[in-house]
N, C-alpha and C. Protein backbone atom coordinates (compact mmCIF):
# COMPACT_ATOMS: atom_id res chain seq x y z
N UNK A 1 23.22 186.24 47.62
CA UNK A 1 22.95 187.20 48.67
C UNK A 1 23.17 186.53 50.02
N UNK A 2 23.64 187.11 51.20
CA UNK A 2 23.79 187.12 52.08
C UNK A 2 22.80 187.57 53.46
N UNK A 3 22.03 186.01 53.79
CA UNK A 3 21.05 186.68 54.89
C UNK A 3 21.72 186.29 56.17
N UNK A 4 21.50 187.82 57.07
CA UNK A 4 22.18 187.65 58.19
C UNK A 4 20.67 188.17 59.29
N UNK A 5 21.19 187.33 60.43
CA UNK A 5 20.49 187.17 61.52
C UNK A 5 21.30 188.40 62.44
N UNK A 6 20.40 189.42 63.13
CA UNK A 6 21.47 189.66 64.25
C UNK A 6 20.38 189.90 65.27
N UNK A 7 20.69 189.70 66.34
CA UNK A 7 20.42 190.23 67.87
C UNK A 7 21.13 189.65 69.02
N UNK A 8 20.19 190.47 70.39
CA UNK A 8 20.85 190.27 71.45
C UNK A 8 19.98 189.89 72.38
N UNK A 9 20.63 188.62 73.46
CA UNK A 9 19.35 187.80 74.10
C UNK A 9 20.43 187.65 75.41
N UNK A 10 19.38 187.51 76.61
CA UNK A 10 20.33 187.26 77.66
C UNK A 10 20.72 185.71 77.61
N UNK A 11 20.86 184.99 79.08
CA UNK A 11 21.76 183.69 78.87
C UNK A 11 20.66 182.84 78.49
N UNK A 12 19.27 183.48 79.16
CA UNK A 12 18.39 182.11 79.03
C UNK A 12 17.49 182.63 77.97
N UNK A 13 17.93 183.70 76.89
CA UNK A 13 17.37 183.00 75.18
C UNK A 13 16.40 184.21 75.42
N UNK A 14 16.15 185.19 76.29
CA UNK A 14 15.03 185.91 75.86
C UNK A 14 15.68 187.43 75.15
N UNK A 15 14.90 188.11 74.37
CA UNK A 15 15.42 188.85 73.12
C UNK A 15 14.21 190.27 73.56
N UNK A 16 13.45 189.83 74.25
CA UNK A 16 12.13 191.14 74.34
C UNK A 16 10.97 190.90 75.90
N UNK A 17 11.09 191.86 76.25
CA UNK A 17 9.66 192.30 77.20
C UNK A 17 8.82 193.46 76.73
N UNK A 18 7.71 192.62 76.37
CA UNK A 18 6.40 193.76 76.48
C UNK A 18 6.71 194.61 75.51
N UNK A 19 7.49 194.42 74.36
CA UNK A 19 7.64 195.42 73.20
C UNK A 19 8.75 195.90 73.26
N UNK A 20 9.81 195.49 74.15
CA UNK A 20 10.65 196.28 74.34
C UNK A 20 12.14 195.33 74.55
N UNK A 21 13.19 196.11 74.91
CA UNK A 21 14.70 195.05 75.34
C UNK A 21 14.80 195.70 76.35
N UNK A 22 14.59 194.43 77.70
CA UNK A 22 14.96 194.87 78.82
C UNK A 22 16.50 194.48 79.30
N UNK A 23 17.31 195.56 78.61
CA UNK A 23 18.62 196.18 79.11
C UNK A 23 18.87 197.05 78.66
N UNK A 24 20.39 197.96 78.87
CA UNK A 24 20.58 198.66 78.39
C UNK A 24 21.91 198.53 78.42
N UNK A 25 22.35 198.06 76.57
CA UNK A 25 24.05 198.15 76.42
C UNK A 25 24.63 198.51 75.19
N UNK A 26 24.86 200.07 75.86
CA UNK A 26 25.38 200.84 74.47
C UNK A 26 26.30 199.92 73.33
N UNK A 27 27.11 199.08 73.83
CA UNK A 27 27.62 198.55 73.02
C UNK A 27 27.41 197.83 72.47
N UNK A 28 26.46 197.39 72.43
CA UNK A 28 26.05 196.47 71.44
C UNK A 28 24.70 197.40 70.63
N UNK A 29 24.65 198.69 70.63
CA UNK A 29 23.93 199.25 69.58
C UNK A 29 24.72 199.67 69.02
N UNK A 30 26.31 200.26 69.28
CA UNK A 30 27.25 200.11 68.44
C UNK A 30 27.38 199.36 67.62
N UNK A 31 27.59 197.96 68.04
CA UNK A 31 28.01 197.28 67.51
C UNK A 31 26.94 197.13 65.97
N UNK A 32 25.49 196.97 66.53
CA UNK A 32 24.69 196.72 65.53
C UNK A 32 24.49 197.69 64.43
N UNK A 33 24.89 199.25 64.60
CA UNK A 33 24.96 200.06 63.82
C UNK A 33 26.13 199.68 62.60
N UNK A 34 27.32 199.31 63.44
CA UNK A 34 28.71 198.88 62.35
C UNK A 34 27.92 197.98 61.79
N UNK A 35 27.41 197.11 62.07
CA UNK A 35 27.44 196.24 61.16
C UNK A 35 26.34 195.93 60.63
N UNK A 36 25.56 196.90 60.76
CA UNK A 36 24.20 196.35 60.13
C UNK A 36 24.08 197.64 58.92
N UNK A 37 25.14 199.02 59.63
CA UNK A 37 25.12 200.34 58.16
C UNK A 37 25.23 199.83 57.18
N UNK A 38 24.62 200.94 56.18
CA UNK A 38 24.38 200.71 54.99
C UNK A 38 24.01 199.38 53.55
N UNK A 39 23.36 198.32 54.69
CA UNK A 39 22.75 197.51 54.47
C UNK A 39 21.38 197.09 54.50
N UNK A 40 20.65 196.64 53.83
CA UNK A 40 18.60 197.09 54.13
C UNK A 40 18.59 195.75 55.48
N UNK A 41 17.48 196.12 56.10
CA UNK A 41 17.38 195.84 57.36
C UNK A 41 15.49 195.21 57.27
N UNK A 42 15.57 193.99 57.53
CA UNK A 42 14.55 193.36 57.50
C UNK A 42 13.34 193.33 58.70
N UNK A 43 12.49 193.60 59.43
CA UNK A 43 11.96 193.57 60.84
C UNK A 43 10.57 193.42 60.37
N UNK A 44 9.85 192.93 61.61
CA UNK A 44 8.44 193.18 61.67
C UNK A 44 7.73 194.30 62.20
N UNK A 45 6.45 194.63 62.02
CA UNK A 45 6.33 196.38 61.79
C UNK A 45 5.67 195.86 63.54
N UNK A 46 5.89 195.55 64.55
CA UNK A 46 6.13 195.57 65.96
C UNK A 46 7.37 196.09 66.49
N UNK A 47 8.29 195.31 65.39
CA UNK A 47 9.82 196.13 66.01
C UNK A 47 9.75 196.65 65.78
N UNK A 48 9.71 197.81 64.03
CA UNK A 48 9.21 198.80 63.83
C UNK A 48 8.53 200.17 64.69
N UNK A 49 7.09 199.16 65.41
CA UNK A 49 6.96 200.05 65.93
C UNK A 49 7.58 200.51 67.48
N UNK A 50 8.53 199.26 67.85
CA UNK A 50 9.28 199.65 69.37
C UNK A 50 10.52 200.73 69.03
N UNK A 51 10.82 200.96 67.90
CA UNK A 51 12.27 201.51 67.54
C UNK A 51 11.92 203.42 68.15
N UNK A 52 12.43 203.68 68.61
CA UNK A 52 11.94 205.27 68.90
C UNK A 52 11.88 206.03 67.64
N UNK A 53 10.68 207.16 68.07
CA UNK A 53 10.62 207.82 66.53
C UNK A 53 12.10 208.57 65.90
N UNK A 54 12.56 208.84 66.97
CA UNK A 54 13.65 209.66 66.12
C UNK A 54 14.64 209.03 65.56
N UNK A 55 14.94 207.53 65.77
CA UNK A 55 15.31 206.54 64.48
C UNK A 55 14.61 205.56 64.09
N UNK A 56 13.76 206.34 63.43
CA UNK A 56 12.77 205.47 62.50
C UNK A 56 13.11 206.50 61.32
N UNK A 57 12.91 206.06 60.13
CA UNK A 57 13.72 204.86 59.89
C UNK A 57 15.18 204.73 60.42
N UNK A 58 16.28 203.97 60.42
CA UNK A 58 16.70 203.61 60.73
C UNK A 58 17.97 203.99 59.77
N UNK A 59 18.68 205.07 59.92
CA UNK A 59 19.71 205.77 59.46
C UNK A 59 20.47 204.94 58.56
N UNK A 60 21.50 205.36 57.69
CA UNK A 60 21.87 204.66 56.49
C UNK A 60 21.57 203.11 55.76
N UNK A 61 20.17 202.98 55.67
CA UNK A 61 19.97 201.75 55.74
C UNK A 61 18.57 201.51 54.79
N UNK A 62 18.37 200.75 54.20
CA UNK A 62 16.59 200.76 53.59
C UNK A 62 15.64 199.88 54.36
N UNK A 63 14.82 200.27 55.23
CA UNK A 63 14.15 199.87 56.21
C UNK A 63 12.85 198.68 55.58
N UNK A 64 12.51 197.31 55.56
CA UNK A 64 12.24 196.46 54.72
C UNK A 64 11.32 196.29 56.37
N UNK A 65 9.90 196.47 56.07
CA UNK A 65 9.19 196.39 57.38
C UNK A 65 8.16 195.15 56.96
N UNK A 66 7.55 193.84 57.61
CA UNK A 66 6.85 193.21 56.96
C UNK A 66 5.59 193.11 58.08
N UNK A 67 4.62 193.07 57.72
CA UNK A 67 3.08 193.35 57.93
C UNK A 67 1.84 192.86 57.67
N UNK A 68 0.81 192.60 58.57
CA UNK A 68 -0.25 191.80 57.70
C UNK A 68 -1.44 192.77 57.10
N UNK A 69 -1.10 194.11 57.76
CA UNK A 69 -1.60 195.52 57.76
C UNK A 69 -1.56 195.65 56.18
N UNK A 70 -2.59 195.62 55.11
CA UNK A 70 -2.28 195.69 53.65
C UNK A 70 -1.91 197.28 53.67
N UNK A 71 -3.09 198.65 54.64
CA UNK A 71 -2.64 199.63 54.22
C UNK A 71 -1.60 200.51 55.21
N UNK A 72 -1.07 199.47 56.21
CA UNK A 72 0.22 200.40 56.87
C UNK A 72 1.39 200.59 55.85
N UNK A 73 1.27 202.25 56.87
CA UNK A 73 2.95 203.23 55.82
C UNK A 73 3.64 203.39 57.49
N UNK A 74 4.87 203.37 56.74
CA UNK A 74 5.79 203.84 58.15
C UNK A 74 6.77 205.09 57.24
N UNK A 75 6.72 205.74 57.40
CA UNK A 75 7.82 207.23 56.91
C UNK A 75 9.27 206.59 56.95
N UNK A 76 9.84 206.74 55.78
CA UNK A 76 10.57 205.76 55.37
C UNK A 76 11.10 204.32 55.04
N UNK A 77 10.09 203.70 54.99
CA UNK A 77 10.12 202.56 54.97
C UNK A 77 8.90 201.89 54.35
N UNK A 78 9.64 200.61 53.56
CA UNK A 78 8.55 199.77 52.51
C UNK A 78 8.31 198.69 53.36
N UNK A 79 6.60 197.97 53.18
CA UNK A 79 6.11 197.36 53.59
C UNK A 79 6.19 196.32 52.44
N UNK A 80 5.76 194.83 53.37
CA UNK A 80 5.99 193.79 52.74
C UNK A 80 5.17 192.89 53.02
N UNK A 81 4.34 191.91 52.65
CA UNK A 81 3.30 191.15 53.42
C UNK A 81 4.11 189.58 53.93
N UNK A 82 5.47 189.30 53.53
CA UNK A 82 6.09 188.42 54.21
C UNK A 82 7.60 188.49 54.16
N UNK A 83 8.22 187.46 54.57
CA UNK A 83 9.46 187.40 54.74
C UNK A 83 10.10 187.31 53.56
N UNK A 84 9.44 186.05 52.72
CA UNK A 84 10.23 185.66 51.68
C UNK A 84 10.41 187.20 50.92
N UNK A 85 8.87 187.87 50.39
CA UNK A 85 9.18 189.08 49.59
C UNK A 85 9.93 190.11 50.02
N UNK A 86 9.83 190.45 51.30
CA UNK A 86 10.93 191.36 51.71
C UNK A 86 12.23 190.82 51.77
N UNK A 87 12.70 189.48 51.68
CA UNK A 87 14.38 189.11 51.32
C UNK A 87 14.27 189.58 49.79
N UNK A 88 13.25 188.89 48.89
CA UNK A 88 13.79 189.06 47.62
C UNK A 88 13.27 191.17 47.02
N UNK A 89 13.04 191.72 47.60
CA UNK A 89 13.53 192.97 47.35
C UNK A 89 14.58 193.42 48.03
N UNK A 90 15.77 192.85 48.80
CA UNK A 90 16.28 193.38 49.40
C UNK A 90 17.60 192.94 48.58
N UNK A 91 17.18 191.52 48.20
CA UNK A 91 18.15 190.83 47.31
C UNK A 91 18.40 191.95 45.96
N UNK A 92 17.16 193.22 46.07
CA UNK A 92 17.80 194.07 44.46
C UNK A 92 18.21 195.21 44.58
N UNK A 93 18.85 195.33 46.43
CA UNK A 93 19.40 196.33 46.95
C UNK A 93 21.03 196.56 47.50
N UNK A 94 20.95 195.06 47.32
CA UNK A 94 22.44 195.09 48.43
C UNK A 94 22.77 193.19 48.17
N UNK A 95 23.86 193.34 48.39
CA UNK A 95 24.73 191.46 48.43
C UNK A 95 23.93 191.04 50.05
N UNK A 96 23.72 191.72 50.82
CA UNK A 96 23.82 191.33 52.42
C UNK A 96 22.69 192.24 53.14
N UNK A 97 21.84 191.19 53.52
CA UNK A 97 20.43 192.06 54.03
C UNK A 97 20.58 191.76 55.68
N UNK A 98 19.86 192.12 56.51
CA UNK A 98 19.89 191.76 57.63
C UNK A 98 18.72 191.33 58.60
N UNK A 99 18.79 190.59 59.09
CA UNK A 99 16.91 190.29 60.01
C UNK A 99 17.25 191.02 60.93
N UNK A 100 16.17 191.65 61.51
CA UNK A 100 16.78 191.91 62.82
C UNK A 100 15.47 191.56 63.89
N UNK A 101 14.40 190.80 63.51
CA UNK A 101 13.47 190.72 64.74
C UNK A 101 11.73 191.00 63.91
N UNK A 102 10.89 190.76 64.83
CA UNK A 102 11.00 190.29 66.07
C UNK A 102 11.00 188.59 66.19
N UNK A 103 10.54 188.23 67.23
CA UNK A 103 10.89 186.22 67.05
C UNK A 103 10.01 185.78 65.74
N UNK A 104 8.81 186.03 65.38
CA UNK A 104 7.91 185.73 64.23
C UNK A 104 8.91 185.60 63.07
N UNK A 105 9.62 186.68 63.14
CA UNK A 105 10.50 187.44 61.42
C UNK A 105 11.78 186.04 61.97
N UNK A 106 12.23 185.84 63.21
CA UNK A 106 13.47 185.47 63.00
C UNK A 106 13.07 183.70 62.65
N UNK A 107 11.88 183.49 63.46
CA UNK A 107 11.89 181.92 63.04
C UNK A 107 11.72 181.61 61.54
N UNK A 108 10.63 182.59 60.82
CA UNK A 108 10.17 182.43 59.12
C UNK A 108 11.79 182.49 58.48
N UNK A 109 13.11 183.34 59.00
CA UNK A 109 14.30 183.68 58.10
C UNK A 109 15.33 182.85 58.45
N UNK A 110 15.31 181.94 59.79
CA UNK A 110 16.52 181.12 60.05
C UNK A 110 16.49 180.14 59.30
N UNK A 111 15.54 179.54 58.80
CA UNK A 111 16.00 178.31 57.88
C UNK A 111 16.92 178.75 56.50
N UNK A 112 16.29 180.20 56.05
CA UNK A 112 17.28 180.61 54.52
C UNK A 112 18.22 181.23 55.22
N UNK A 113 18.68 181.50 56.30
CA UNK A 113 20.02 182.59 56.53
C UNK A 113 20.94 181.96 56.44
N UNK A 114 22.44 183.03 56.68
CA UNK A 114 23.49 182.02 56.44
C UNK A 114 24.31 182.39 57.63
N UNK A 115 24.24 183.41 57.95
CA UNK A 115 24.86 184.24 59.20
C UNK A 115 23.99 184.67 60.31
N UNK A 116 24.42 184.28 61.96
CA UNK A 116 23.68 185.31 62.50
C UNK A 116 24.67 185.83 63.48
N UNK A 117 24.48 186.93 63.80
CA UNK A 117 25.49 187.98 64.82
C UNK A 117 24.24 187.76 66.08
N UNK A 118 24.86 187.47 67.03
CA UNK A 118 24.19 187.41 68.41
C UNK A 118 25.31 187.83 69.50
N UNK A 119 24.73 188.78 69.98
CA UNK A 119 25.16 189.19 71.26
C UNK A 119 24.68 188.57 72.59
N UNK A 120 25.49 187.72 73.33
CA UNK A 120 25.20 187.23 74.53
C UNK A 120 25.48 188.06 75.85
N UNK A 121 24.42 188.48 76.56
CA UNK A 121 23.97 189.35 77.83
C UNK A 121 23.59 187.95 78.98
N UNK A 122 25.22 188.77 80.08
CA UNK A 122 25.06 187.47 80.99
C UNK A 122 24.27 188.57 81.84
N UNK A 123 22.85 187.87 81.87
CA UNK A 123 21.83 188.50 83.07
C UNK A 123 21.06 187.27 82.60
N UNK A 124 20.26 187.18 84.02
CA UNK A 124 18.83 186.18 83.86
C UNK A 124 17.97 186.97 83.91
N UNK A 125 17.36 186.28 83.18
CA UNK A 125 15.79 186.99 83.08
C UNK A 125 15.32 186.11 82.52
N UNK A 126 14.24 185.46 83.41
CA UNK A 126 13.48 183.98 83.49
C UNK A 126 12.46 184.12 81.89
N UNK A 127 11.94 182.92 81.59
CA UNK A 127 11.35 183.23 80.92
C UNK A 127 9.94 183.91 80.74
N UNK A 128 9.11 183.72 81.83
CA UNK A 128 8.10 184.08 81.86
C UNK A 128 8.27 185.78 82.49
N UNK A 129 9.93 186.41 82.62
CA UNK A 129 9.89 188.13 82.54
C UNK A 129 10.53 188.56 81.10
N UNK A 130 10.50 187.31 80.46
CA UNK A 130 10.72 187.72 78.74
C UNK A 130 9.41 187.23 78.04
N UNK A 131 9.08 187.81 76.92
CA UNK A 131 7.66 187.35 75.86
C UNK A 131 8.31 186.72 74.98
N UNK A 132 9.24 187.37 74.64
CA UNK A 132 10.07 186.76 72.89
C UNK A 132 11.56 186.05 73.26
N UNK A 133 11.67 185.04 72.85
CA UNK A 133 13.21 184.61 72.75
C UNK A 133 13.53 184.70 71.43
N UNK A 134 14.79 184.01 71.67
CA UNK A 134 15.65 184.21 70.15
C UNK A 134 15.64 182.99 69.76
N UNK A 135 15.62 182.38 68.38
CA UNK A 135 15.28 181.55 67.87
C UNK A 135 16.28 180.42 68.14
N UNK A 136 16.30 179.14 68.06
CA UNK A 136 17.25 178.13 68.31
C UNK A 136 18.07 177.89 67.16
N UNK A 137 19.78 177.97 67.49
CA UNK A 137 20.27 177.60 66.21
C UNK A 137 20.23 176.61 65.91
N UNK A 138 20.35 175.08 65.43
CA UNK A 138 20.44 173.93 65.31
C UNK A 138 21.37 173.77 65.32
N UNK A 139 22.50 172.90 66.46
CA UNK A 139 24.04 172.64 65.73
C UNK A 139 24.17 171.89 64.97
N UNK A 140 23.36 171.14 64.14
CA UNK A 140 23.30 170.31 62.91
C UNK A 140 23.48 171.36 61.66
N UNK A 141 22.96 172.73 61.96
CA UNK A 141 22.97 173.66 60.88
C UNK A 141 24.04 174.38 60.82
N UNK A 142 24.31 174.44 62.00
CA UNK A 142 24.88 176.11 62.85
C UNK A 142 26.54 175.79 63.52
N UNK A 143 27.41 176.36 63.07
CA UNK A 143 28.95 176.68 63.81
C UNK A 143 28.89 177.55 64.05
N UNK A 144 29.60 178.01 65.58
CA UNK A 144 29.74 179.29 65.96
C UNK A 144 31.08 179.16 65.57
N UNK A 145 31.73 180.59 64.56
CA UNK A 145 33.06 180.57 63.89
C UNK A 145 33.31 181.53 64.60
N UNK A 146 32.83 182.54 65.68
CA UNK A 146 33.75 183.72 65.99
C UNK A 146 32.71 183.48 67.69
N UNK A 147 34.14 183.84 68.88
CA UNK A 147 33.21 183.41 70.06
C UNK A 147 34.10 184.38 70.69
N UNK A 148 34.03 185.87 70.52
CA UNK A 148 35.03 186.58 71.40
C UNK A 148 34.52 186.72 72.90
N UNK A 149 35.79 186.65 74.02
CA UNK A 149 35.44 186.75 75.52
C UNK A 149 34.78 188.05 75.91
N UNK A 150 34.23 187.49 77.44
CA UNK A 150 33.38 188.52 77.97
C UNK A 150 34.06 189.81 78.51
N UNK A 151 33.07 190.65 77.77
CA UNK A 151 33.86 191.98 78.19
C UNK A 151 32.68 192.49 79.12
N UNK A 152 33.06 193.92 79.65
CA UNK A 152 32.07 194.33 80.68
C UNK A 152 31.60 195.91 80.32
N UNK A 153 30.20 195.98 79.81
CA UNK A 153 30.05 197.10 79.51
C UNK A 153 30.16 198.33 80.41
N UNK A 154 29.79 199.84 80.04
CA UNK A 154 29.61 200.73 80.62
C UNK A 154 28.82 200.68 81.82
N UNK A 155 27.51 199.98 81.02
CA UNK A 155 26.56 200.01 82.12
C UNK A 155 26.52 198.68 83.09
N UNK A 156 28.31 198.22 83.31
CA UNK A 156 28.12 196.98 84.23
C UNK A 156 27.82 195.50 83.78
N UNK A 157 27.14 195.28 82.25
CA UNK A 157 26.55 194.20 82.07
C UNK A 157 27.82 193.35 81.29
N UNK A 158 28.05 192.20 81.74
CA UNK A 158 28.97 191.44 80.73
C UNK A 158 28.38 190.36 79.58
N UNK A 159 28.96 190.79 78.95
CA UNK A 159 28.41 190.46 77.15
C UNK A 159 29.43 190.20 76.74
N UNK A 160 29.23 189.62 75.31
CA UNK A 160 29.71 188.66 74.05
C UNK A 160 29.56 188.90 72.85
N UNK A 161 30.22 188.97 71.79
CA UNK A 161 29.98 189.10 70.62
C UNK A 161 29.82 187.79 70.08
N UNK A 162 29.16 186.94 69.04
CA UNK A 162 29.30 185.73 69.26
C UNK A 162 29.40 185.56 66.97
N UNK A 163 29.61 184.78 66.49
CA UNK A 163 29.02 184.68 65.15
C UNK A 163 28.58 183.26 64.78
N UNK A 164 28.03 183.12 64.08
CA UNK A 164 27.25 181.79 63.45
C UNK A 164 27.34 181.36 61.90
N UNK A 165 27.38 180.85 61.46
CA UNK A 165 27.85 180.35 60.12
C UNK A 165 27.25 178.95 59.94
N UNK A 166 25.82 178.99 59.05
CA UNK A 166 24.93 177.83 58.43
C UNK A 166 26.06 176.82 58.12
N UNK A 167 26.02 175.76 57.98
CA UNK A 167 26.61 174.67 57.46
C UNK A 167 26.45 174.51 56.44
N UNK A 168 27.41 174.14 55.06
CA UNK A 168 26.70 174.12 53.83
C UNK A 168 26.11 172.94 53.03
């Protein structure tokens, strides 16, 4: 099976404010839709609960929510009390699962992943106007195999598609 990392962090590593992603770039929810459809989708039930209700769950996809909450339900979606168990049910769903957040879920899954998709957002935003960053790759672990140039979104912001590939 195939564990993949994805998100999007500005230059200086932060991924979340206050429950939330402070930007806004359609394209890269594009992007995360291509490539995260019809694959189960791993998160913590914080991201969970930042996702707006009207995609929750999270359209062609099996929503794998993990929790310390023994009796939280989320409407569509199975709860999990950790990382490891929500990879290995996901492992009896699909070749290729996906993390997608929040920093808790991504630090417990970067040591087993093998892939992560990160989108780079050139904006600052210091750390102390971000709560969550994105986890550190190790370049002892980590090649970036795909580093396409900056393009400039709709809404003005210039971004990156970037890919990562564990070392074996």
């Amino acid at each position: 099976m195939t564990i993949a990392l994805i998100w999007a962090q500005s230059t200086s590593g932060v991924i979340g404010r206050d429950g939330d992603i402070p930007w806004h770039l359609p394209e890269d929810q594009r992007y995360f839709r291509r490539i995260t459809g019809h694959h189960p989708v791993v998160m913590g039930r914080r991201t969970w609960d930042s996702l707006p209700e009207r995609f929750r769950p999270l359209p062609n996809r099996e929503n794998l929510v993990i929790t310390r909450q023994r009796d939280w339900l989320g409407d569509g979606a199975q709860s999990f009390p950790d990382v490891a168990s929500a990879l290995a049910a996901a492992e009896q769903l699909d070749d290729t699962v996906f993390v997608m957040g929040g920093g808790e879920i991504y630090r417990a899954a970067t040591d087993v992943a093998d892939t992560a998709y990160v989108t780079e957002i050139d904006i600052e935003i210091g750390i102390s106007g971000g709560d969550t960053l994105a986890p550190e790759l190790d370049p002892d672990r980590w090649t970036l195999d795909a580093d396409e140039d900056w393009r400039v979104s709709a809404s003005g912001l210039r971004h990156r598609f970037l890919r990562y590939t564990a070392k074996a």
